[in-house]
Protein backbone atom coordinates (compact mmCIF):
# COMPACT_ATOMS: atom_id res chain seq x y z
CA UNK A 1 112.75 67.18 107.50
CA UNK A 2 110.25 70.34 107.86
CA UNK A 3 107.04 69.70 108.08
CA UNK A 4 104.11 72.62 106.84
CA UNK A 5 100.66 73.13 105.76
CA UNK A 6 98.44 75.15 104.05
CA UNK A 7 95.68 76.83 106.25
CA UNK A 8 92.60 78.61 105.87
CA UNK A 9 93.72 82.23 105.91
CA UNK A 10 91.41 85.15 107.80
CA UNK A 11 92.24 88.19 106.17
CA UNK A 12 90.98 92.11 105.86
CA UNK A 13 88.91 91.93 102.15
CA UNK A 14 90.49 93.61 99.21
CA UNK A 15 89.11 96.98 100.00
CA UNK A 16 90.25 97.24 103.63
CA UNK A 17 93.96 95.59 103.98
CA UNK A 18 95.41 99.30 104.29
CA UNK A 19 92.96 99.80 106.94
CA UNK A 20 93.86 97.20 108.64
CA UNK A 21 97.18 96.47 108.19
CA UNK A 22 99.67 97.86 111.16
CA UNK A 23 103.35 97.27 111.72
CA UNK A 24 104.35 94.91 114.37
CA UNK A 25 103.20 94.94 117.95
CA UNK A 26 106.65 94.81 119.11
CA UNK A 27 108.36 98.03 117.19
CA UNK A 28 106.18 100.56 118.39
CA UNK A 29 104.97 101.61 122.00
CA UNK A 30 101.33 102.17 123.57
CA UNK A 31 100.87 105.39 122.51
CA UNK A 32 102.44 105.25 119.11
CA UNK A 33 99.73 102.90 118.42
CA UNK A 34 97.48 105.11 119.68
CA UNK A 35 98.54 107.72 117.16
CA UNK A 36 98.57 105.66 114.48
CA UNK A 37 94.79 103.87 114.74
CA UNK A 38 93.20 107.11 115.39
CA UNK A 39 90.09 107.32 113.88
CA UNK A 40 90.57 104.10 112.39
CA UNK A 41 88.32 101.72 114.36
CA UNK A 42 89.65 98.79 112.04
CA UNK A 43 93.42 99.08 112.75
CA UNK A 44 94.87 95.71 113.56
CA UNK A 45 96.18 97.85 117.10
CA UNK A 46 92.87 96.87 118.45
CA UNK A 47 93.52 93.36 118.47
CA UNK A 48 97.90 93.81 119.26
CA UNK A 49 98.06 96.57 121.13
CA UNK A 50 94.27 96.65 122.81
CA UNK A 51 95.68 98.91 125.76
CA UNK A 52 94.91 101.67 123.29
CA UNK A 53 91.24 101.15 124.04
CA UNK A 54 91.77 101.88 127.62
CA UNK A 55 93.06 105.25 129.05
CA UNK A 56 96.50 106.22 128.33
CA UNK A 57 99.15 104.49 131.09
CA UNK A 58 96.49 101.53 131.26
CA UNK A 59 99.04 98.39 131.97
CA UNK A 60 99.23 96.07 128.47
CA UNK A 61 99.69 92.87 130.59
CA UNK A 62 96.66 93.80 132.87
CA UNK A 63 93.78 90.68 132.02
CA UNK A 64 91.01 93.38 130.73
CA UNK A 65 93.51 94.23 128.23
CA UNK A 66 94.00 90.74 126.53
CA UNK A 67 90.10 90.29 127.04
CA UNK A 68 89.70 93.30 124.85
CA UNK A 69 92.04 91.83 122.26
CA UNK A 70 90.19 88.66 121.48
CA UNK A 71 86.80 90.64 121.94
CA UNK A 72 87.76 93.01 118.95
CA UNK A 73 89.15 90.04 116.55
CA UNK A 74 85.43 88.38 117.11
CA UNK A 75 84.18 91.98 116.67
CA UNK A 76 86.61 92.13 113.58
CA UNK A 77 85.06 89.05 112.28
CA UNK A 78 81.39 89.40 112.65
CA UNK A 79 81.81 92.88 111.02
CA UNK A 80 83.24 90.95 108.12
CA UNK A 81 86.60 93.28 108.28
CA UNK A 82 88.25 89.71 108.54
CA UNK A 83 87.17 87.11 106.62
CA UNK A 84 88.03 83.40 106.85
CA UNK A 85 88.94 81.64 103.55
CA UNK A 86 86.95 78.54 102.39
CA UNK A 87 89.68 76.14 101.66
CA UNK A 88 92.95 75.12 102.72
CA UNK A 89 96.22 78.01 101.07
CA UNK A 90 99.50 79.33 100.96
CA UNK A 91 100.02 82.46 100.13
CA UNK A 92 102.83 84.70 98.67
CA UNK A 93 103.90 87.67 100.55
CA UNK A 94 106.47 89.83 99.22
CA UNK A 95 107.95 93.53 100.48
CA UNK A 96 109.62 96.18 98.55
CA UNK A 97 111.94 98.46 99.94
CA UNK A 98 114.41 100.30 97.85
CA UNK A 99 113.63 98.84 94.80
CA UNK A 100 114.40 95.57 95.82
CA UNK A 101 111.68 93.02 96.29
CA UNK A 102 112.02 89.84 98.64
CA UNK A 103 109.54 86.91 98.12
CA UNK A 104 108.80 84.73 100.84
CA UNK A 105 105.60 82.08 101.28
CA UNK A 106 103.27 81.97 103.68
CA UNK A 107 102.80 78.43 105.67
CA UNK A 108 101.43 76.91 109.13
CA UNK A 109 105.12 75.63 110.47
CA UNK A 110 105.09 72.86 112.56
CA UNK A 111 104.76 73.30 116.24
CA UNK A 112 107.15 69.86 116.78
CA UNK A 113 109.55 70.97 114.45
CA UNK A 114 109.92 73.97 116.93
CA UNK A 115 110.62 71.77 119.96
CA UNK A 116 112.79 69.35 117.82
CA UNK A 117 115.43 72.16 116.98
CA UNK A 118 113.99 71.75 113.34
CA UNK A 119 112.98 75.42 113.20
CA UNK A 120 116.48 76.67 114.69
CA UNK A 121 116.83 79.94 116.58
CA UNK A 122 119.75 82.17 116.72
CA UNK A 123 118.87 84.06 119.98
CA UNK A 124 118.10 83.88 123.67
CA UNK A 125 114.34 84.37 124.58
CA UNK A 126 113.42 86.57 127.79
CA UNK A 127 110.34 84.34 129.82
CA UNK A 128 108.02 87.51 130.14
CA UNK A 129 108.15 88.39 126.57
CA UNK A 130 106.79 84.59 125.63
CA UNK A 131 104.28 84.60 128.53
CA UNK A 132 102.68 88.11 127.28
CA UNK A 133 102.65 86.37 123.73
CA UNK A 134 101.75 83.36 125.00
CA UNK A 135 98.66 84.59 126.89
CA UNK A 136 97.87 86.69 123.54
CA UNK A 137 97.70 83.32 121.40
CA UNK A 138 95.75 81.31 123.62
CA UNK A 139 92.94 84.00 124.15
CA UNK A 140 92.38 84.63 120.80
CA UNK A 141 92.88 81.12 119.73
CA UNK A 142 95.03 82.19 117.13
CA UNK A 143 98.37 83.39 115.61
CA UNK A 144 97.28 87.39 114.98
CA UNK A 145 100.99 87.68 113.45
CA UNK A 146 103.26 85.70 111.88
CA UNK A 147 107.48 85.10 112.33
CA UNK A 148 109.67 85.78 109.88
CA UNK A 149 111.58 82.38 108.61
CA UNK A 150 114.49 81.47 106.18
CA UNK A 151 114.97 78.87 104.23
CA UNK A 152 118.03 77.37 102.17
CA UNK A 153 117.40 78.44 98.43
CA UNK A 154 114.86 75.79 96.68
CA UNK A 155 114.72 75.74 92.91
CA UNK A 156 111.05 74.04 93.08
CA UNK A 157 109.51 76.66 95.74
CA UNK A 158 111.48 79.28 93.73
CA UNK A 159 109.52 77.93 90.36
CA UNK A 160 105.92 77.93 92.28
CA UNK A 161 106.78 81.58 93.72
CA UNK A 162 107.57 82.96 89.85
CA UNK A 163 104.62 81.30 88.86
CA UNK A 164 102.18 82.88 91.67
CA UNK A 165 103.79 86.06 91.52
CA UNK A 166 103.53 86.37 87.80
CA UNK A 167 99.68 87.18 88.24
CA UNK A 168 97.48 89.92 89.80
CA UNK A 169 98.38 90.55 93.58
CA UNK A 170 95.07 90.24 96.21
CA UNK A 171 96.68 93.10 97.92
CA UNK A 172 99.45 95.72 96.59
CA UNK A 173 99.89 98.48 98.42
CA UNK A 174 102.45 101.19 100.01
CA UNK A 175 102.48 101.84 103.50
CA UNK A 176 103.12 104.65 105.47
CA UNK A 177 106.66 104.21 105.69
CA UNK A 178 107.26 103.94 102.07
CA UNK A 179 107.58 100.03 101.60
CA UNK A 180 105.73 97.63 99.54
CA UNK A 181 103.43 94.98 100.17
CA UNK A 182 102.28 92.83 97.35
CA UNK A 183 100.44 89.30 98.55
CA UNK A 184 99.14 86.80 96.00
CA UNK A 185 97.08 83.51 97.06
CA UNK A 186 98.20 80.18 96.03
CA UNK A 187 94.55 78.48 94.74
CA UNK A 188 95.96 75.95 92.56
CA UNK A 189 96.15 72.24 94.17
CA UNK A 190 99.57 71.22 92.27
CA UNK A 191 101.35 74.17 93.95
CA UNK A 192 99.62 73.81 97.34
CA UNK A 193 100.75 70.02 96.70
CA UNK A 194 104.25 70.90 95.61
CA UNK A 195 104.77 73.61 98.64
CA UNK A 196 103.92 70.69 101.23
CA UNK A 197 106.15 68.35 99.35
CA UNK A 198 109.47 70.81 98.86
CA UNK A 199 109.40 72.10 102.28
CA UNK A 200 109.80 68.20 103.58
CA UNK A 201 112.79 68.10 101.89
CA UNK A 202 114.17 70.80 103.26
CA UNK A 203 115.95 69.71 106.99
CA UNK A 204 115.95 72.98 108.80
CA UNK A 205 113.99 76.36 108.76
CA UNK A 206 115.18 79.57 110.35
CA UNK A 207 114.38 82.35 112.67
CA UNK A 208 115.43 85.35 110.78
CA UNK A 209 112.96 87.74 113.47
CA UNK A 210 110.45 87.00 116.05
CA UNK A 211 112.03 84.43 118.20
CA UNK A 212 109.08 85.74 120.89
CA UNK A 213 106.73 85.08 119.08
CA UNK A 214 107.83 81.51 117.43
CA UNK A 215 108.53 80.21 121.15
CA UNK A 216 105.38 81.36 122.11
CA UNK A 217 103.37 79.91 119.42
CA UNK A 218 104.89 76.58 119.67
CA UNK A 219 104.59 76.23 124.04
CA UNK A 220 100.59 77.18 123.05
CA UNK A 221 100.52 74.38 120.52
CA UNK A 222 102.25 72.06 122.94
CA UNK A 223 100.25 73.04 125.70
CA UNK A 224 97.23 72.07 123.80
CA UNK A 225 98.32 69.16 122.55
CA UNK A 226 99.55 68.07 126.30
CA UNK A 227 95.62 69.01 127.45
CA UNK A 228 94.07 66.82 124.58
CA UNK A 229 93.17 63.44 125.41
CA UNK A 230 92.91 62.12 122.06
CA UNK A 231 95.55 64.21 120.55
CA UNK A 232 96.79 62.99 116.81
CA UNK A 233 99.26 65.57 115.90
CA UNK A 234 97.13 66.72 112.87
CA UNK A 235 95.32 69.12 114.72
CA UNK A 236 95.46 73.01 113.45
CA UNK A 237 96.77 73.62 117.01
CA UNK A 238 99.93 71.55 115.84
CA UNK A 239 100.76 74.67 113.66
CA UNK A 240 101.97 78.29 113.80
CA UNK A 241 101.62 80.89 111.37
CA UNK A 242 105.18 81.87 109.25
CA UNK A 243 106.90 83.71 106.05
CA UNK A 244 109.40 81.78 105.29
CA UNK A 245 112.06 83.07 102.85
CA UNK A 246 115.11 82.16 100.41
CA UNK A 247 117.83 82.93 102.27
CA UNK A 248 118.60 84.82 99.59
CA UNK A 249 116.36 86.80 99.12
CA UNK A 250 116.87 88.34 102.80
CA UNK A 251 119.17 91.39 103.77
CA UNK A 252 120.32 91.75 107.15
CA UNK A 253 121.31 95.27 107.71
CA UNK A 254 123.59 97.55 110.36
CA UNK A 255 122.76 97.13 114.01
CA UNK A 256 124.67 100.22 115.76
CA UNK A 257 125.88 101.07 119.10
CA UNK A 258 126.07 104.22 121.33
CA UNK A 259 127.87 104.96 124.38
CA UNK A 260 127.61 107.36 127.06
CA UNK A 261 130.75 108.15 128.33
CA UNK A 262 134.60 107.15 127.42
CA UNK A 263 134.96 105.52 130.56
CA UNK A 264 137.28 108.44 132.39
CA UNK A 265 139.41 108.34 129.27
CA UNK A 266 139.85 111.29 126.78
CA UNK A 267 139.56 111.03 123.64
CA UNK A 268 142.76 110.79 122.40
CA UNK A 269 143.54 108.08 125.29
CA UNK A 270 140.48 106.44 124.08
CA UNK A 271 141.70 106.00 120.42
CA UNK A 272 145.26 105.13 121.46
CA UNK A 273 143.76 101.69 123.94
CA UNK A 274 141.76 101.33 120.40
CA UNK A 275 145.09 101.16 118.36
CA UNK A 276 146.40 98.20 120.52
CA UNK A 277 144.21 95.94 118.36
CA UNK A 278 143.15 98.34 115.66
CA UNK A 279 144.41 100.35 112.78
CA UNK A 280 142.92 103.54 113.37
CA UNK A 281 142.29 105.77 110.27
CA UNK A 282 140.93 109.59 110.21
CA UNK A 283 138.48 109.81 107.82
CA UNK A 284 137.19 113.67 109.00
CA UNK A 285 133.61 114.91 108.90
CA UNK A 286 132.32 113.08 106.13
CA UNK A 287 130.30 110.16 106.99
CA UNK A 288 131.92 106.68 107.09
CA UNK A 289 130.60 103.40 106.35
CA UNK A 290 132.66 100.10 107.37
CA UNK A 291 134.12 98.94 103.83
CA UNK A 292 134.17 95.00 104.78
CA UNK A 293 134.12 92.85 107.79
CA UNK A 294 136.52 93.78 110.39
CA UNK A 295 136.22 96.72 109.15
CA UNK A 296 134.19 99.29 111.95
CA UNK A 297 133.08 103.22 111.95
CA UNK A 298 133.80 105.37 114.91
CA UNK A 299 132.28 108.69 115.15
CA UNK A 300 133.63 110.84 117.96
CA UNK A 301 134.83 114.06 118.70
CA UNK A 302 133.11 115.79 115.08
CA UNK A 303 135.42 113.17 113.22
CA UNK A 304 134.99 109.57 111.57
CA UNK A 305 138.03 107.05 111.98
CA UNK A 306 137.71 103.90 110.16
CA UNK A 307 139.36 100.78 112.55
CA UNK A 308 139.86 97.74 111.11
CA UNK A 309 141.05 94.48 113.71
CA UNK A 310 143.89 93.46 113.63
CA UNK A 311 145.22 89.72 112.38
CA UNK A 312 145.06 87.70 115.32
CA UNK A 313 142.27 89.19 117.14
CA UNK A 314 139.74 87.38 116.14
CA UNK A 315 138.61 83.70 114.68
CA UNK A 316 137.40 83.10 111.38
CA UNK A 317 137.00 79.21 111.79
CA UNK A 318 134.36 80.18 115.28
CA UNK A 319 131.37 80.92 114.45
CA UNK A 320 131.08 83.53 117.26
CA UNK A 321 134.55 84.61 117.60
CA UNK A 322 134.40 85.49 113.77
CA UNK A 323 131.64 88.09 114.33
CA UNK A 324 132.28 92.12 114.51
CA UNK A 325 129.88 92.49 117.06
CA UNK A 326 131.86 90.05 119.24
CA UNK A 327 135.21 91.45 118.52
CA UNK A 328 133.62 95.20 119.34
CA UNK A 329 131.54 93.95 122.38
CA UNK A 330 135.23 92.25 123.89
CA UNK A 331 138.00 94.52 122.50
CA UNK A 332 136.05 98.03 122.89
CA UNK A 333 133.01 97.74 124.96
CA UNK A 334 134.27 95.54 127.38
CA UNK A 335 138.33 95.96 127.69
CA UNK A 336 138.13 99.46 127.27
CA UNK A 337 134.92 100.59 128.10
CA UNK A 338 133.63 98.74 130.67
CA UNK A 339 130.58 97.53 129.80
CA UNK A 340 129.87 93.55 130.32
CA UNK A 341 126.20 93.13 129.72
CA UNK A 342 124.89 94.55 126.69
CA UNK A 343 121.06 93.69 127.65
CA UNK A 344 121.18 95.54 131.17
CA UNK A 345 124.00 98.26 131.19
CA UNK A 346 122.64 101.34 130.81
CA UNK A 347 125.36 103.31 129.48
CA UNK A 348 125.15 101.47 126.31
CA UNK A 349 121.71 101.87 123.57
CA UNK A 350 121.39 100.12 119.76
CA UNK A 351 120.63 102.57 116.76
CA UNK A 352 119.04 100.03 113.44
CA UNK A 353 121.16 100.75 110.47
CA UNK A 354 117.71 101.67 108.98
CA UNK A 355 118.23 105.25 110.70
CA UNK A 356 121.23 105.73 108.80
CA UNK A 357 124.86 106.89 110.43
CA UNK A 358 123.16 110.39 110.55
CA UNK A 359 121.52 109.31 113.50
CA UNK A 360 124.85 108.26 115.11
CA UNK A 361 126.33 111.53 114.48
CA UNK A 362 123.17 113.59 115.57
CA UNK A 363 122.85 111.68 119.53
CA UNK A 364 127.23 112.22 119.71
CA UNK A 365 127.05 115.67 118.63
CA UNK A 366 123.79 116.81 120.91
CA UNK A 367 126.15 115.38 123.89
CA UNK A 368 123.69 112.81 124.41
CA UNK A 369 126.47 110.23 123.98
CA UNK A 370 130.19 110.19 123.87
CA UNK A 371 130.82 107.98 121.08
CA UNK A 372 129.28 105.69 118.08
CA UNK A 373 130.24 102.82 117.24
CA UNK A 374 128.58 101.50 113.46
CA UNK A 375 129.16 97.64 112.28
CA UNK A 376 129.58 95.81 109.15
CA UNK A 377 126.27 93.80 108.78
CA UNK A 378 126.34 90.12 109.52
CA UNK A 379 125.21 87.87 106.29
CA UNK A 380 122.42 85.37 106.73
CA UNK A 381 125.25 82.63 106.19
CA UNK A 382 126.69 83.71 109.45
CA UNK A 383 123.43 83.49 111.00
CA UNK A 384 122.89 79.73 109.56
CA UNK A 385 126.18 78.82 110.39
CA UNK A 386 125.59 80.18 114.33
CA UNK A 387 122.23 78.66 114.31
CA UNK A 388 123.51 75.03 112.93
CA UNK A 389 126.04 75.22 115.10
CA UNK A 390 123.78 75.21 118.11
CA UNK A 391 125.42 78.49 119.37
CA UNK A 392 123.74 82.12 120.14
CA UNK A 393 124.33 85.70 118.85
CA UNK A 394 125.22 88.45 121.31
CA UNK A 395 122.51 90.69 121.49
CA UNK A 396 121.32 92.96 119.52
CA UNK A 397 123.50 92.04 116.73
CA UNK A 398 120.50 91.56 113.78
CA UNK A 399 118.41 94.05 112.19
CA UNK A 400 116.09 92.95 109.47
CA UNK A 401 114.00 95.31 107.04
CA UNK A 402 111.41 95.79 106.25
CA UNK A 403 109.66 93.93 108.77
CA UNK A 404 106.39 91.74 108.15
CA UNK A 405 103.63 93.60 107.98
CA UNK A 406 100.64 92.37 110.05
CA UNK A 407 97.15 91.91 109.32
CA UNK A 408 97.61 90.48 106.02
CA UNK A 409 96.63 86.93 106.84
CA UNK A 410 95.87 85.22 110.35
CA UNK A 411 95.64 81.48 111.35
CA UNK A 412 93.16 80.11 113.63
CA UNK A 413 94.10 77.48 115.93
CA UNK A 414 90.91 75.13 115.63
């Protein structure tokens, strides 16, 4: 069973969240931070992305850099831009995009739940990417941002969120990009009481995004825990801050691929090695989405096809084998294509479905690439099922959106 708690929130006062409020430290480089604080001395970049303090091609990972981060949250804190909370909370965080709304709740997860394979992952982690995290946590002391969870649908956490959401937001506001952020805080004791309570029912949480960032949190807790003498297991350290959602609620969408080259192939040899495990459709000029699963979008040459696997190339009862970015990655990318390692090769890059097939079509036609290759998206029960199954997804085969906006709450470690 899951175990989370309420925490005392530090968050940007009414007046400031838009402010301070930034998008992810991981979805946007050095100097598209840069861009995007400028003239803004209370941007949330200062404390993720501190190199922008420094001159331009200053290293992120160099020690003055994560020094600067935890001297701008105190800096953030004594100017009263973030503000600590008196008691105990959850909050409600929800994000529009679309006209659809997705409602998740705000907790401290459980740093032993994490190590336990009670918080279950989906993907591998690279080492570097925790250790830059990691040293990012323990300087400040805190989680700056939080992961993105799901959770099975829960009528009683369900109730609590109608309830919350029913009043006044703290914060409701439009970001740059044109999505919604509404938050709400969760003040009344029953709820708080009833949040703690559900969630311990429930025997696994998720990683939907920011597997970094969870493992990260958790070896911090652990490592404090390991360096405390008189360690109980209630301490704040024991925690790591989360929005957890209904699975539900959550919408995985397209994660694309583009590739160079056809491999010394033409095109029409190219789409006649396809047909050996494909019905190949034209579709012409007009842009193509895949219908279904098994169902994939090739753009090449100025034309869509539409190629749909055939029976017996894939699994449906493996949990792997039953994905479309497995049965592209072995039957195109690899057998025909050549490429083995979708992490290194460089021959290979991922477009998020976010861009639209647009995208795909502009990089083929400017010669950029040879080919695109656009996927039907996985569902969140294929994720569950992968991650309950113990196995991993390929890479780069999820794309959530809109992603968690940070700044909105932090939790302190002490």
């Amino acid at each position: 069973m899951t175990k989370v708690k309420p925490f005392k929130g530090i968050r940007p006062p009414r007046e400031m969240v838009t402010q301070v409020a930034s998008r992810p430290y991981d979805v946007l480089n050095s100097d598209e931070a840069r861009r995007e604080a400028e003239g803004n001395p209370r941007s949330l970049y200062h404390i993720i992305k501190p190199e922008i303090d420094f001159e331009p091609g200053t290293d992120e990972h160099d020690p003055k850099v994560y020094g600067k981060a935890v001297e701008n949250f105190n800096a953030f804190c004594d100017k009263g831009w973030l503000v600590q909370d008196d008691k105990e909370r959850y909050y409600i965080y929800a994000q529009t995009m679309n006209g659809r709304t997705q409602y998740g709740i705000v907790i401290a997860a459980n740093v032993a739940d994490y190590m336990e394979g009670r918080i279950k992952k989906h993907e591998l982690t690279r080492r570097d990417k925790e250790e830059d995290r990691m040293k990012h946590v323990r300087i400040n002391n805190a989680n700056i941002e939080p992961v993105f969870f799901a959770f099975p649908d829960n009528d009683a956490l369900q109730a609590v969120i109608d309830s919350v959401t029913a009043g006044e937001p703290e914060y409701d506001f439009t970001a740059p990009d044109g999505f919604g952020h509404h938050f709400w805080v969760v003040d009344d004791d029953k709820m708080i009481e009833t949040i703690t309570e559900e969630f311990a029912k429930i025997p696994y949480l998720y990683i939907a995004d920011g597997h970094h960032r969870s493992a990260a949190a958790a070896l911090v807790g652990h490592e404090k825990a390991q360096a405390n003498p008189s360690h109980t297991g209630n301490e704040e350290y024991n925690y790591f801050l989360a929005v957890a959602f209904p699975a539900s609620h959550l919408n995985i969408i397209d994660y694309n691929r583009v590739v160079k080259d056809l491999n010394g192939l033409t095109p029409g040899e190219f789409l006649a090695r396809i047909a050996e495990n494909f019905e190949v459709k034209e579709m012409g000029a007009e842009e193509y989405r895949p219908a279904a699963l098994h169902n994939f979008s090739l753009y090449l040459g100025g034309k869509w096809y539409s190629l749909t696997a055939k029976p017996g190339t894939y699994n449906d009862n493996d949990p792997i084998g039953v994905l479309d970015v497995t049965i592209s990655s072995d039957l195109i990318l690899r057998d025909i294509l050549g490429i083995t390692d979708l992490r290194s090769d460089k021959r290979i890059d991922f477009v998020g479905g976010i861009r639209g097939l647009g995208e795909l079509k502009r990089r083929v036609d400017s010669g950029e690439m040879a080919m695109a290759l656009a996927l039907y998206p996985v569902s969140m029960k294929q994720l569950m099922d992968i991650a309950d199954t113990g196995n991993i997804m390929p890479p780069k085969t999820t794309w959530f959106e809109p992603k968690l906006r940070s700044g909105l709450v932090i939790h302190r470690l002490d």
